[in-house]
C-alpha atoms as a PDB file:
ATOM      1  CA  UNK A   1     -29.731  -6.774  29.740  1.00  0.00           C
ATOM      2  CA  UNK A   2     -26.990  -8.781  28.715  1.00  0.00           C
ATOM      3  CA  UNK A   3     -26.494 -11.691  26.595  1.00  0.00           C
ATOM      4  CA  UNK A   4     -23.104 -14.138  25.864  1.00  0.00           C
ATOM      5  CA  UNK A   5     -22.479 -15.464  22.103  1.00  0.00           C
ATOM      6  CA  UNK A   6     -19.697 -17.527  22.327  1.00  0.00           C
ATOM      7  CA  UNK A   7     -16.579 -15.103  23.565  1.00  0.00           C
ATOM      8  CA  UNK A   8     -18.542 -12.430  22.772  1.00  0.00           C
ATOM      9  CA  UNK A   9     -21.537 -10.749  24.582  1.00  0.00           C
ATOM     10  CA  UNK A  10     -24.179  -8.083  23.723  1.00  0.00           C
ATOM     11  CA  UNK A  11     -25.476  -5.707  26.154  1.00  0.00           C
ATOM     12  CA  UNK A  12     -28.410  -3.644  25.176  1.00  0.00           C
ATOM     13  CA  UNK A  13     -28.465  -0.158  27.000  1.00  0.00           C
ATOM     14  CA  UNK A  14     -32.683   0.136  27.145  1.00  0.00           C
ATOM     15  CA  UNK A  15     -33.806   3.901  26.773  1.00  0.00           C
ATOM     16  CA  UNK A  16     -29.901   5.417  26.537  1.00  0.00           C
ATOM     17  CA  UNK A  17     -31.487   8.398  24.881  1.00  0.00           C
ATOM     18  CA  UNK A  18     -33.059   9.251  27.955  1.00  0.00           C
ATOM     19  CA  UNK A  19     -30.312   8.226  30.686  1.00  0.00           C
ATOM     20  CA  UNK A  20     -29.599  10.579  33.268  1.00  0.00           C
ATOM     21  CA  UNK A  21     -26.760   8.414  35.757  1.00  0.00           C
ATOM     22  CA  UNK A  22     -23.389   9.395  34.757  1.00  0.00           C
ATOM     23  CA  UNK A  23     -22.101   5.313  34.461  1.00  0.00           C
ATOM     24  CA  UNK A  24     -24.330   2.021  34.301  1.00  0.00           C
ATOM     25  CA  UNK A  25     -23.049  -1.396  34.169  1.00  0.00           C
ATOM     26  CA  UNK A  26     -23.944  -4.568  32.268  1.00  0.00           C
ATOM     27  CA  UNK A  27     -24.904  -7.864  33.668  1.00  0.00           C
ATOM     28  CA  UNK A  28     -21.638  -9.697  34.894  1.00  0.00           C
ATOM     29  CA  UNK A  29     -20.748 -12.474  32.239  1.00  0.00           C
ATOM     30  CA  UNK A  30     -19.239 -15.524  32.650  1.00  0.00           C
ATOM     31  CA  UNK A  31     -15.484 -15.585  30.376  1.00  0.00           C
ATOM     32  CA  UNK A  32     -13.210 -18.109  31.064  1.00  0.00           C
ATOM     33  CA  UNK A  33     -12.873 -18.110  35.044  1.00  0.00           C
ATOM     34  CA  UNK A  34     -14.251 -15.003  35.878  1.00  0.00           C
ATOM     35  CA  UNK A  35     -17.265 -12.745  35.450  1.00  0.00           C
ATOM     36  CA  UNK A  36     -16.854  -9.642  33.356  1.00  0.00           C
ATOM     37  CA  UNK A  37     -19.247  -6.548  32.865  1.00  0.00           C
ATOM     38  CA  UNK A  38     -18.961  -3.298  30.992  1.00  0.00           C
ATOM     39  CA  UNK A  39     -18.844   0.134  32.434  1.00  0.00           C
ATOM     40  CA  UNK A  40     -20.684   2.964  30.183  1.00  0.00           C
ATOM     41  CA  UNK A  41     -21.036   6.594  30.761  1.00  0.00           C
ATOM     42  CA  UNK A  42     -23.980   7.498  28.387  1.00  0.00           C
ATOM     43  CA  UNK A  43     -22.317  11.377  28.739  1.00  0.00           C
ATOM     44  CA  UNK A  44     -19.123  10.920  28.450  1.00  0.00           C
ATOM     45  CA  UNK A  45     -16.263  10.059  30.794  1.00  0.00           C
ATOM     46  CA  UNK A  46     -15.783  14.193  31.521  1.00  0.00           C
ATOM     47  CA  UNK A  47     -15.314  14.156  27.259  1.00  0.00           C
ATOM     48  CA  UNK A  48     -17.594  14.666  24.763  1.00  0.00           C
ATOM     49  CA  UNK A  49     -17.523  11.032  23.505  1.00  0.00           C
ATOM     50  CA  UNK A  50     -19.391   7.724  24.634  1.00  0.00           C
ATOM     51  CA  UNK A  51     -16.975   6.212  26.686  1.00  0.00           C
ATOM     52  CA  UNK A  52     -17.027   2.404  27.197  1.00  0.00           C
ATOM     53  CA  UNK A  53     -14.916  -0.282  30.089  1.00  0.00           C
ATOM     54  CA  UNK A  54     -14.454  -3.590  30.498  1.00  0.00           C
ATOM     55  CA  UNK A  55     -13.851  -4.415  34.044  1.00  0.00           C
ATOM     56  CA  UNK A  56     -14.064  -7.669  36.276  1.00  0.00           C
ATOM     57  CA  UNK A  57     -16.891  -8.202  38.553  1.00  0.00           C
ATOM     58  CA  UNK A  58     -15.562  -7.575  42.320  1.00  0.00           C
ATOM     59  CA  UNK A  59     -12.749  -6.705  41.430  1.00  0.00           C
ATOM     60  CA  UNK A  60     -11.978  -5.358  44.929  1.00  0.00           C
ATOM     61  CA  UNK A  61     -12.199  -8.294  46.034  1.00  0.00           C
ATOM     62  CA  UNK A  62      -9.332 -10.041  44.264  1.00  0.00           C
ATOM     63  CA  UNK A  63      -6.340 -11.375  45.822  1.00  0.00           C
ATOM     64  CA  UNK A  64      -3.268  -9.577  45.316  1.00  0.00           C
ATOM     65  CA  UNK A  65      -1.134 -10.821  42.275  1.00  0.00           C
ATOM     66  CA  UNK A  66      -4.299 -11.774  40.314  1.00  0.00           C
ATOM     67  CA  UNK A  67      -4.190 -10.841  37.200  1.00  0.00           C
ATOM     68  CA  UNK A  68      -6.137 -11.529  33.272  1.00  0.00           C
ATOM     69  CA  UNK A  69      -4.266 -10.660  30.278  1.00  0.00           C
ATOM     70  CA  UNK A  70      -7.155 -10.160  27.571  1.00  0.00           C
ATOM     71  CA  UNK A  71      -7.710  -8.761  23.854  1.00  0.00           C
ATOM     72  CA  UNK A  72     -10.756  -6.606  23.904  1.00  0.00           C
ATOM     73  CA  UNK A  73     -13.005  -5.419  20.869  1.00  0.00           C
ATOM     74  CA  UNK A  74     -16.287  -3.139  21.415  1.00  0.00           C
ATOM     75  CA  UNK A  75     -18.470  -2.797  18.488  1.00  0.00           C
ATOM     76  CA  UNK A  76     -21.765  -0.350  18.435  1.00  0.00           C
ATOM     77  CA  UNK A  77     -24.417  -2.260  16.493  1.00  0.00           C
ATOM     78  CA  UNK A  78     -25.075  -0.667  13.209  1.00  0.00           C
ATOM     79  CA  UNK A  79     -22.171   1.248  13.589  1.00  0.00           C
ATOM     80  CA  UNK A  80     -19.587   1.025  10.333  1.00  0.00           C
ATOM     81  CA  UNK A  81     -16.543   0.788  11.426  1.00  0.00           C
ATOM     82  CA  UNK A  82     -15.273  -1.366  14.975  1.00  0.00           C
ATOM     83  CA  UNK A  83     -13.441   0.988  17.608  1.00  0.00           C
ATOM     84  CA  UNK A  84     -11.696  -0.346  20.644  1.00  0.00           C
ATOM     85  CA  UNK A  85     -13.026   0.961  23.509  1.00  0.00           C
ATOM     86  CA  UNK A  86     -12.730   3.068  26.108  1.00  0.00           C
ATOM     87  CA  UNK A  87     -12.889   6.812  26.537  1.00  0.00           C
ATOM     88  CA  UNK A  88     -13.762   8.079  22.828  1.00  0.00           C
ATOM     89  CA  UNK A  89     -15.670   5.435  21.848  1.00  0.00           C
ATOM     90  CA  UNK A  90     -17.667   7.744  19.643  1.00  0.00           C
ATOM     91  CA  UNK A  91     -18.701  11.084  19.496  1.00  0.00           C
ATOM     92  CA  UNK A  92     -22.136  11.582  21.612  1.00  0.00           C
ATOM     93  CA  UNK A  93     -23.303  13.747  18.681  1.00  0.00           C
ATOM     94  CA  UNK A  94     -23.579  11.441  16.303  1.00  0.00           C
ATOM     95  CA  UNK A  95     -25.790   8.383  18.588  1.00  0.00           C
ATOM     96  CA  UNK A  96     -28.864  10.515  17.606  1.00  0.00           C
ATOM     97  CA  UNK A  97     -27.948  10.775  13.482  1.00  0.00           C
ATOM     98  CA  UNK A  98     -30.144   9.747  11.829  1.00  0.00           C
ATOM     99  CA  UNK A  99     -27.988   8.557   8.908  1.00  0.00           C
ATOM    100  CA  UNK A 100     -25.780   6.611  10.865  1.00  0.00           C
ATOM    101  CA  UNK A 101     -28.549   5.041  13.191  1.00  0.00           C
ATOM    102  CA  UNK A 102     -27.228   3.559  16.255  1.00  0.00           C
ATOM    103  CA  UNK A 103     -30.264   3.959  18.542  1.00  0.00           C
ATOM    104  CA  UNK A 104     -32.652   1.301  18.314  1.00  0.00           C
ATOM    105  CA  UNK A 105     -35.974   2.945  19.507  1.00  0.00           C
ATOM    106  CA  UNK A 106     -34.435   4.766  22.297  1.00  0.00           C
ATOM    107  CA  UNK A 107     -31.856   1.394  22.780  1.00  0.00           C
ATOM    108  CA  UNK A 108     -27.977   1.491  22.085  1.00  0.00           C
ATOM    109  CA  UNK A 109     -26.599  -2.094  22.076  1.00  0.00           C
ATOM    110  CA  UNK A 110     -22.974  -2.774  22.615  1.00  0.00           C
ATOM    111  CA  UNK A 111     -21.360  -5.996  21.609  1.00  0.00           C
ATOM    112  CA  UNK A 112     -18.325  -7.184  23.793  1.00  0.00           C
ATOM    113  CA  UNK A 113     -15.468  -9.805  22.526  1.00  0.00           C
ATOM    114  CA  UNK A 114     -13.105 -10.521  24.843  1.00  0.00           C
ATOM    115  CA  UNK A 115     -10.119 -13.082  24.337  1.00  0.00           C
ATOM    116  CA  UNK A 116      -8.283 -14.148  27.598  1.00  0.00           C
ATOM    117  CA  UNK A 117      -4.876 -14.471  26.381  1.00  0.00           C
ATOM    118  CA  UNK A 118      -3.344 -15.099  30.199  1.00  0.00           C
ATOM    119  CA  UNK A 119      -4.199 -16.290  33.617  1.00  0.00           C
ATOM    120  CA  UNK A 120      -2.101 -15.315  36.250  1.00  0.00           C
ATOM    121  CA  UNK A 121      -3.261 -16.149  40.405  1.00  0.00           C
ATOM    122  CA  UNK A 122      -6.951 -18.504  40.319  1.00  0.00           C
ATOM    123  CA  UNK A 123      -9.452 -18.041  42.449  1.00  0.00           C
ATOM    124  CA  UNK A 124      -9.487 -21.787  44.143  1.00  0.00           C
ATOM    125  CA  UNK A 125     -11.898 -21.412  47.329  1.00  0.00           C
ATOM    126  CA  UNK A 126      -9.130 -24.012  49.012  1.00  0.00           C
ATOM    127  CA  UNK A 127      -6.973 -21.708  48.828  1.00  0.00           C
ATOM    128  CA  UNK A 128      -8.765 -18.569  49.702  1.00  0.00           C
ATOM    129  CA  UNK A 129      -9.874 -20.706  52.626  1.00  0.00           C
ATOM    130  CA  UNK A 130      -6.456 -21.260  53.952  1.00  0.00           C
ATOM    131  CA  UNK A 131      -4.834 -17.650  53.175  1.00  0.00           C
ATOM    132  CA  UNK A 132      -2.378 -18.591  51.088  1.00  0.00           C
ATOM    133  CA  UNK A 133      -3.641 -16.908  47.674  1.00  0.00           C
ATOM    134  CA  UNK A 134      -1.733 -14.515  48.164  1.00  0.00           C
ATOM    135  CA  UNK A 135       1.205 -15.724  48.715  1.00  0.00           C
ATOM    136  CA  UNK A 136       0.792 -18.603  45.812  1.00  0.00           C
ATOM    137  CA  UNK A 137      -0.035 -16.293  43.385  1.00  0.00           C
ATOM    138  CA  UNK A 138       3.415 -14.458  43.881  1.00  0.00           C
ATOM    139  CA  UNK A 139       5.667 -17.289  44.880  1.00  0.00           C
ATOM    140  CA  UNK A 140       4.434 -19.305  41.992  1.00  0.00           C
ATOM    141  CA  UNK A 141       3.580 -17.296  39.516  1.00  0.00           C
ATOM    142  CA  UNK A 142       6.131 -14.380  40.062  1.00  0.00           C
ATOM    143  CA  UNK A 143      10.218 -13.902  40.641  1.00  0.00           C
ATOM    144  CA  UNK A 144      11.502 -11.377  42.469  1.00  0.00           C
ATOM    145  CA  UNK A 145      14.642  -9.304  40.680  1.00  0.00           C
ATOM    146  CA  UNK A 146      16.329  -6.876  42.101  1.00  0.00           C
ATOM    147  CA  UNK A 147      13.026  -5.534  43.924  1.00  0.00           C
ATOM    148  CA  UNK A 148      10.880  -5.873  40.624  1.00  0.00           C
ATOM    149  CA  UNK A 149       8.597  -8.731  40.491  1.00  0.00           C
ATOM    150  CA  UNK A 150       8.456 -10.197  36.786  1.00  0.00           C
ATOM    151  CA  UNK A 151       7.215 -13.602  35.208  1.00  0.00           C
ATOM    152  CA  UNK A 152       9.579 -16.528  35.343  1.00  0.00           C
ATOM    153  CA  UNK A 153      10.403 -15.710  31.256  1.00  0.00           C
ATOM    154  CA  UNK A 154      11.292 -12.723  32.050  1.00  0.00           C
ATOM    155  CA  UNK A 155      13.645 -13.429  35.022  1.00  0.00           C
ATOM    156  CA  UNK A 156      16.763 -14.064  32.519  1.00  0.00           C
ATOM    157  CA  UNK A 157      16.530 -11.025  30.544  1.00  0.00           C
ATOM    158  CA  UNK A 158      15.802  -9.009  33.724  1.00  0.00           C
ATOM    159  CA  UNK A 159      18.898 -10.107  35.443  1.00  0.00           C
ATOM    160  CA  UNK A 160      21.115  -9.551  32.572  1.00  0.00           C
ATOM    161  CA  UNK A 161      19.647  -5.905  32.330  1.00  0.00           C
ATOM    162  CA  UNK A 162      20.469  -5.558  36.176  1.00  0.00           C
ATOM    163  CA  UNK A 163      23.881  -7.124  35.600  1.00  0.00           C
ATOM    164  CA  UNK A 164      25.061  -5.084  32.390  1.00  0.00           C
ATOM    165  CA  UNK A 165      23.595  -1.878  33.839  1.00  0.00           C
ATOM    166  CA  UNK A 166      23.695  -2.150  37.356  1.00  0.00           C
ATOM    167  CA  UNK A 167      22.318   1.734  37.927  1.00  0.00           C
ATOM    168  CA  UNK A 168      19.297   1.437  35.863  1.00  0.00           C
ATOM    169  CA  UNK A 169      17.044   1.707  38.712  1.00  0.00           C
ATOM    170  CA  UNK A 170      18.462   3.928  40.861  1.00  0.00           C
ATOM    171  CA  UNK A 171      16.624   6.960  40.591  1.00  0.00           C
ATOM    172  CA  UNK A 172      13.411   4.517  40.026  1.00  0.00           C
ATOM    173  CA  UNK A 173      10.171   6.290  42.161  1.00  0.00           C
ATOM    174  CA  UNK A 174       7.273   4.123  41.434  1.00  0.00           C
ATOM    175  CA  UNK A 175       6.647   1.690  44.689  1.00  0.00           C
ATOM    176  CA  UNK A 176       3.344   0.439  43.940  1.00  0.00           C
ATOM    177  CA  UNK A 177       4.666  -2.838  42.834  1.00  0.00           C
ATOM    178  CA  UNK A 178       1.737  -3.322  40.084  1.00  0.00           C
ATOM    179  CA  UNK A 179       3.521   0.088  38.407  1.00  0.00           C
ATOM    180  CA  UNK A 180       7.015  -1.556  38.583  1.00  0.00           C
ATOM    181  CA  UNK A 181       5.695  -4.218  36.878  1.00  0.00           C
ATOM    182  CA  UNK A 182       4.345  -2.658  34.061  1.00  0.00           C
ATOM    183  CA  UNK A 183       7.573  -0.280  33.376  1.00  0.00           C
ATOM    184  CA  UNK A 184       9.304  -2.736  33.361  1.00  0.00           C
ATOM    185  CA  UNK A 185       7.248  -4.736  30.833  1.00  0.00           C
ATOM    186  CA  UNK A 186       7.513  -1.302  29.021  1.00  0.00           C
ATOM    187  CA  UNK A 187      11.296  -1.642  28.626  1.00  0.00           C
ATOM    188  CA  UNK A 188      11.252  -5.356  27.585  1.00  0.00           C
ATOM    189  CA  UNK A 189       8.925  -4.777  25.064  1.00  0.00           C
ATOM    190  CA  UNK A 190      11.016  -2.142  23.877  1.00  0.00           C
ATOM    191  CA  UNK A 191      14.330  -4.305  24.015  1.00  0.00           C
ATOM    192  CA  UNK A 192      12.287  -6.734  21.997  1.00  0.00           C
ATOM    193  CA  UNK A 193      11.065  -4.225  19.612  1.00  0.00           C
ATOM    194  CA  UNK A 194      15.024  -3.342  18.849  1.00  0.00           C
ATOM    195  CA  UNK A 195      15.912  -7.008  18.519  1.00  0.00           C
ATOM    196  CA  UNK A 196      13.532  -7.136  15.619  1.00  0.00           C
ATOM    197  CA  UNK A 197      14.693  -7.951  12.006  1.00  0.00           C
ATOM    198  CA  UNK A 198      14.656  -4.555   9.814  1.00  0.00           C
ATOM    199  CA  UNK A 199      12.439  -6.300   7.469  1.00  0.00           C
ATOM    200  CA  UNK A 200      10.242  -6.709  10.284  1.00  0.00           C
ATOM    201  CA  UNK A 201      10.802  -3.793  11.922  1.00  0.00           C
ATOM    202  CA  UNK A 202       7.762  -0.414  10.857  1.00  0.00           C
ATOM    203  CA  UNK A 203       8.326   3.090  10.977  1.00  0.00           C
ATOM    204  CA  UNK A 204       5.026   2.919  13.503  1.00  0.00           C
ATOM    205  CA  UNK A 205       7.095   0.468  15.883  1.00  0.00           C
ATOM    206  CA  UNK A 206       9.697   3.513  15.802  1.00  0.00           C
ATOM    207  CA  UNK A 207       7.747   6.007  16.689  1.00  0.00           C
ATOM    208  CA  UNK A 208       5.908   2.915  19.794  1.00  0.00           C
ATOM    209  CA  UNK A 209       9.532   2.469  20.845  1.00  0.00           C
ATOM    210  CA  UNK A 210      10.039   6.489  21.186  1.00  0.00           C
ATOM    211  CA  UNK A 211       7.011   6.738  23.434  1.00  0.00           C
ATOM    212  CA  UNK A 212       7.966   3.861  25.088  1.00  0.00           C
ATOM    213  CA  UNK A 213      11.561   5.232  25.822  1.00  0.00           C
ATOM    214  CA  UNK A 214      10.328   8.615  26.990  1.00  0.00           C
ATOM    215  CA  UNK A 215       8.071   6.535  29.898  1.00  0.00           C
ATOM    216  CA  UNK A 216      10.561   4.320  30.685  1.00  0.00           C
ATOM    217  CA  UNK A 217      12.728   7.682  30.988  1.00  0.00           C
ATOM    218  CA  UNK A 218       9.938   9.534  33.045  1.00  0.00           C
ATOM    219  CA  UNK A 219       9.413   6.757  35.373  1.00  0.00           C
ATOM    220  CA  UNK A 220      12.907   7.079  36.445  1.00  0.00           C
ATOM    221  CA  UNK A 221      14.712   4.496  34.329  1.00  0.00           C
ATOM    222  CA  UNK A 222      18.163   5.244  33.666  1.00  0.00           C
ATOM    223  CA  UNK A 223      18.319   4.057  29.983  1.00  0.00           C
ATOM    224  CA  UNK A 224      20.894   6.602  27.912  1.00  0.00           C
ATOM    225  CA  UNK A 225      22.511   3.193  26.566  1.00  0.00           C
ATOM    226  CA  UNK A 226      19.397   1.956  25.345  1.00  0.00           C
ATOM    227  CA  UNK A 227      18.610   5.748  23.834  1.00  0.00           C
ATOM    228  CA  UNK A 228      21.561   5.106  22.308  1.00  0.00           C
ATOM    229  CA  UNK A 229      20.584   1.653  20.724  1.00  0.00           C
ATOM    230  CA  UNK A 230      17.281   2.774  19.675  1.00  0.00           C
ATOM    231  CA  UNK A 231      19.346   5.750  17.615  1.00  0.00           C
ATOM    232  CA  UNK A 232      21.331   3.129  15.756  1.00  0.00           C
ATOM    233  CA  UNK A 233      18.224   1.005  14.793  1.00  0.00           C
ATOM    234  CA  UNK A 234      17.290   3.928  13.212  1.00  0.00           C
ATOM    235  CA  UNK A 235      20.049   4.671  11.251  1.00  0.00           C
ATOM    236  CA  UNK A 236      20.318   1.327  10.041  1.00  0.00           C
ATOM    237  CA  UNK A 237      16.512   1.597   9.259  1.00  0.00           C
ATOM    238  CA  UNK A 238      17.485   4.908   7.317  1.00  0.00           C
ATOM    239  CA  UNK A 239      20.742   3.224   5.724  1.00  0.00           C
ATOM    240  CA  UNK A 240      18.096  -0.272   4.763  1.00  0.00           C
ATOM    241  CA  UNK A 241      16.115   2.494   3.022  1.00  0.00           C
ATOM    242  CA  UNK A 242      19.190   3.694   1.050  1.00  0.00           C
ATOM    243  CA  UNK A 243      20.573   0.449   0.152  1.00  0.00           C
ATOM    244  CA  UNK A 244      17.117  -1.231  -0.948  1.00  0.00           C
ATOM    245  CA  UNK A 245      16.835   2.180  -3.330  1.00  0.00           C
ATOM    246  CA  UNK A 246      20.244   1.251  -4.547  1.00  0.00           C
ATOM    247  CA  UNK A 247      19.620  -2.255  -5.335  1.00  0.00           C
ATOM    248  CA  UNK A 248      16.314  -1.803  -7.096  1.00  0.00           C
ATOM    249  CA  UNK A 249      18.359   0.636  -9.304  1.00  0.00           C
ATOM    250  CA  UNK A 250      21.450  -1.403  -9.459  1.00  0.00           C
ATOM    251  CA  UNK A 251      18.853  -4.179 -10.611  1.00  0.00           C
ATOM    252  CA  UNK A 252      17.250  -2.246 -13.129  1.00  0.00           C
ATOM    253  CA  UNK A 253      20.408  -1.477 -14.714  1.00  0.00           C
ATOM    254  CA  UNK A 254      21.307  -5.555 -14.720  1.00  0.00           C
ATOM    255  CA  UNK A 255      18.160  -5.874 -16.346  1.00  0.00           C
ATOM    256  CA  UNK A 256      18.841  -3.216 -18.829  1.00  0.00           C
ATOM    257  CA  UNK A 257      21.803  -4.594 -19.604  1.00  0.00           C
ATOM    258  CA  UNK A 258      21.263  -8.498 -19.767  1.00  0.00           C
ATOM    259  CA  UNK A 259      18.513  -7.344 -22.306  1.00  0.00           C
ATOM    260  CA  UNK A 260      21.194  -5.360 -24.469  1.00  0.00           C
ATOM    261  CA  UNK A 261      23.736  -8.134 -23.869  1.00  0.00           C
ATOM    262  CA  UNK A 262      20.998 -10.615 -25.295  1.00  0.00           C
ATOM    263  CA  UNK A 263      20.000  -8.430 -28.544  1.00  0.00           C
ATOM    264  CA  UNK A 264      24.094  -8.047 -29.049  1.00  0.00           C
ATOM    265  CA  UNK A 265      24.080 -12.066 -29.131  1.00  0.00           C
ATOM    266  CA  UNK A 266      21.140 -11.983 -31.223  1.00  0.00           C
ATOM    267  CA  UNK A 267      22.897  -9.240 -33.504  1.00  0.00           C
ATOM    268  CA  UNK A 268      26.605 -11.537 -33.431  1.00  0.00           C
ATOM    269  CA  UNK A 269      24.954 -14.403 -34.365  1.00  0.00           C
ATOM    270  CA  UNK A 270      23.264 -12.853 -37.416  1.00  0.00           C
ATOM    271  CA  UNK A 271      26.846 -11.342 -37.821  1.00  0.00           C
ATOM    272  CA  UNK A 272      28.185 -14.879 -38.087  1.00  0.00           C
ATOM    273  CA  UNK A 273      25.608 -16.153 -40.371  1.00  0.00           C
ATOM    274  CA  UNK A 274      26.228 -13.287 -43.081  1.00  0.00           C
ATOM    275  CA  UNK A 275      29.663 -13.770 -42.377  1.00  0.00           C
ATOM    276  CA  UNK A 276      29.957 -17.424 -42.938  1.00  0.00           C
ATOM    277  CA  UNK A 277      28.010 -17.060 -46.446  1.00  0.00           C
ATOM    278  CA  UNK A 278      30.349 -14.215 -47.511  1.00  0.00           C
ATOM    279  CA  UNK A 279      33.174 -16.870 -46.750  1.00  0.00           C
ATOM    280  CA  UNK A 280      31.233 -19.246 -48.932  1.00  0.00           C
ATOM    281  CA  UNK A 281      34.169 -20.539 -51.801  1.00  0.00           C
ATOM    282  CA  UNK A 282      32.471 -20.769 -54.955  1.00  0.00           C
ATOM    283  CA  UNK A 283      31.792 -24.111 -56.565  1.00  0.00           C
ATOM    284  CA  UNK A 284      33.216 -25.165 -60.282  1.00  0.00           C
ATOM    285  CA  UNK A 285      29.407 -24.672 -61.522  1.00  0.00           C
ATOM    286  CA  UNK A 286      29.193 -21.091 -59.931  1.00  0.00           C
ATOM    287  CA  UNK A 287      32.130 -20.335 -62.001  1.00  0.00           C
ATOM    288  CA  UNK A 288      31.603 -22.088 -64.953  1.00  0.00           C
END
């Protein structure tokens, strides 16, 4: 059984304690222009965690270059903290504790939230009708670049990879075009990551850009220059470090001192007054 609130829907597993099938699906759901379900194995996708999908009804059925960019959050009721889903959802030894409580009489229910953030290809039956999804859905929607087909923001910064390092693909295996396409959105978002202010820039999106360089660099990418870029972030990162440790002490000292330099006024000025009274002349009555 499954149920829509708003962006979100719930989907209440009846008797999971007691499931034998090694996946069961939810009720497709209506979410923006498509219908979505979720794919559970109540044993564990060959782990020893509840492992959870989201997947789009009929999905074999699409038309090539169809494609939903979403945000996804699963959340087991009762459970106290929110996981995102898939594989190890949660362990399957704790669904049965009886401190943490997820089973409801036998019941797990799993609450969905899913944000569409892009729509790429429709599925307009004039269209389907005619046979020209396919073909709208890439000529529209996508640019081909040097054999790599990429959105029409991305067409710039592709061609100015191509044209400042003209060898980059060379030795690139992947065919399936939907792989090219998401290496290649690998090593944007890792050109973007660089291009980041420092102050903006974490130690986590380091370590992101690392992994990402190392499957750009598997997938055949030939990338030393951008190895090389991704070294010098780092040191400036490392040198940021240094330098903000230097100010804070450089400004601590300024502090120190601007307090001394304002008890030394403080002390002149009291200087000036005893001063100014030992200059005092004395009057006719002081010394008559």
């Amino acid at each position: 059984m499954a149920k829509k609130v708003g962006k979100k829907f719930a989907w209440v597993i009846k008797n999971f304690s007691s499931l034998q099938c090694k996946i069961c699906y939810s009720v497709p759901v209506l979410i923006a222009d498509c219908k979505w379900s979720l794919q559970a194995f109540p044993n564990g996708n060959d782990v020893d965690y509840l492992s959870l999908y989201l997947q789009v009804a009929d999905f074999e059925s699409l038309p090539c270059g169809w494609r939903r960019y979403v945000k996804l959050r699963l959340t087991i009721a009762r459970q106290k903290s929110l996981g995102w889903g898939f594989r190890y959802m949660i362990p399957l030894t704790t669904l049965d504790d009886e401190k943490e409580g997820f089973l409801n009489n036998g019941d797990l229910e799993v609450v969905a939230e899913v944000d569409v953030l892009e729509v790429i290809g429709t599925l307009d039956e004039s269209e389907e009708s005619n046979g020209s999804l396919k073909e709208a859905s890439l000529g529209k929607e996508y640019m081909d670049v040097n054999g790599f087909q990429v959105l029409p923001s991305q067409v710039e910064s592709v061609r100015r990879i191509f044209e400042r390092h003209p060898e980059i693909a060379v030795e690139f295996r992947a065919k399936n075009q939907h792989l090219r396409q998401a290496c290649m959105n690998f090593l944007l978002s890792l050109i973007e990551t660089l291009c980041q202010s420092l102050e903006e820039l974490t130690n986590e999106d380091l370590v992101e850009a690392d992994i990402a360089l190392t499957y750009v660099k598997d997938a055949g990418f030939k990338v030393d220059w951008l190895e090389k870029k991704l070294d010098q972030v780092k040191e400036k990162k490392e040198k940021e470090k240094s330098d903000l440790a230097m100010l804070q002490e450089t400004e601590e000292n300024l502090l120190k001192l601007k307090q001394k330099c304002s008890e030394l006024d403080a002390l002149a000025e009291e200087r000036k007054a005893e001063l100014s009274a030992t200059r005092t002349p004395l009057s006719f009555y002081d010394v008559v």
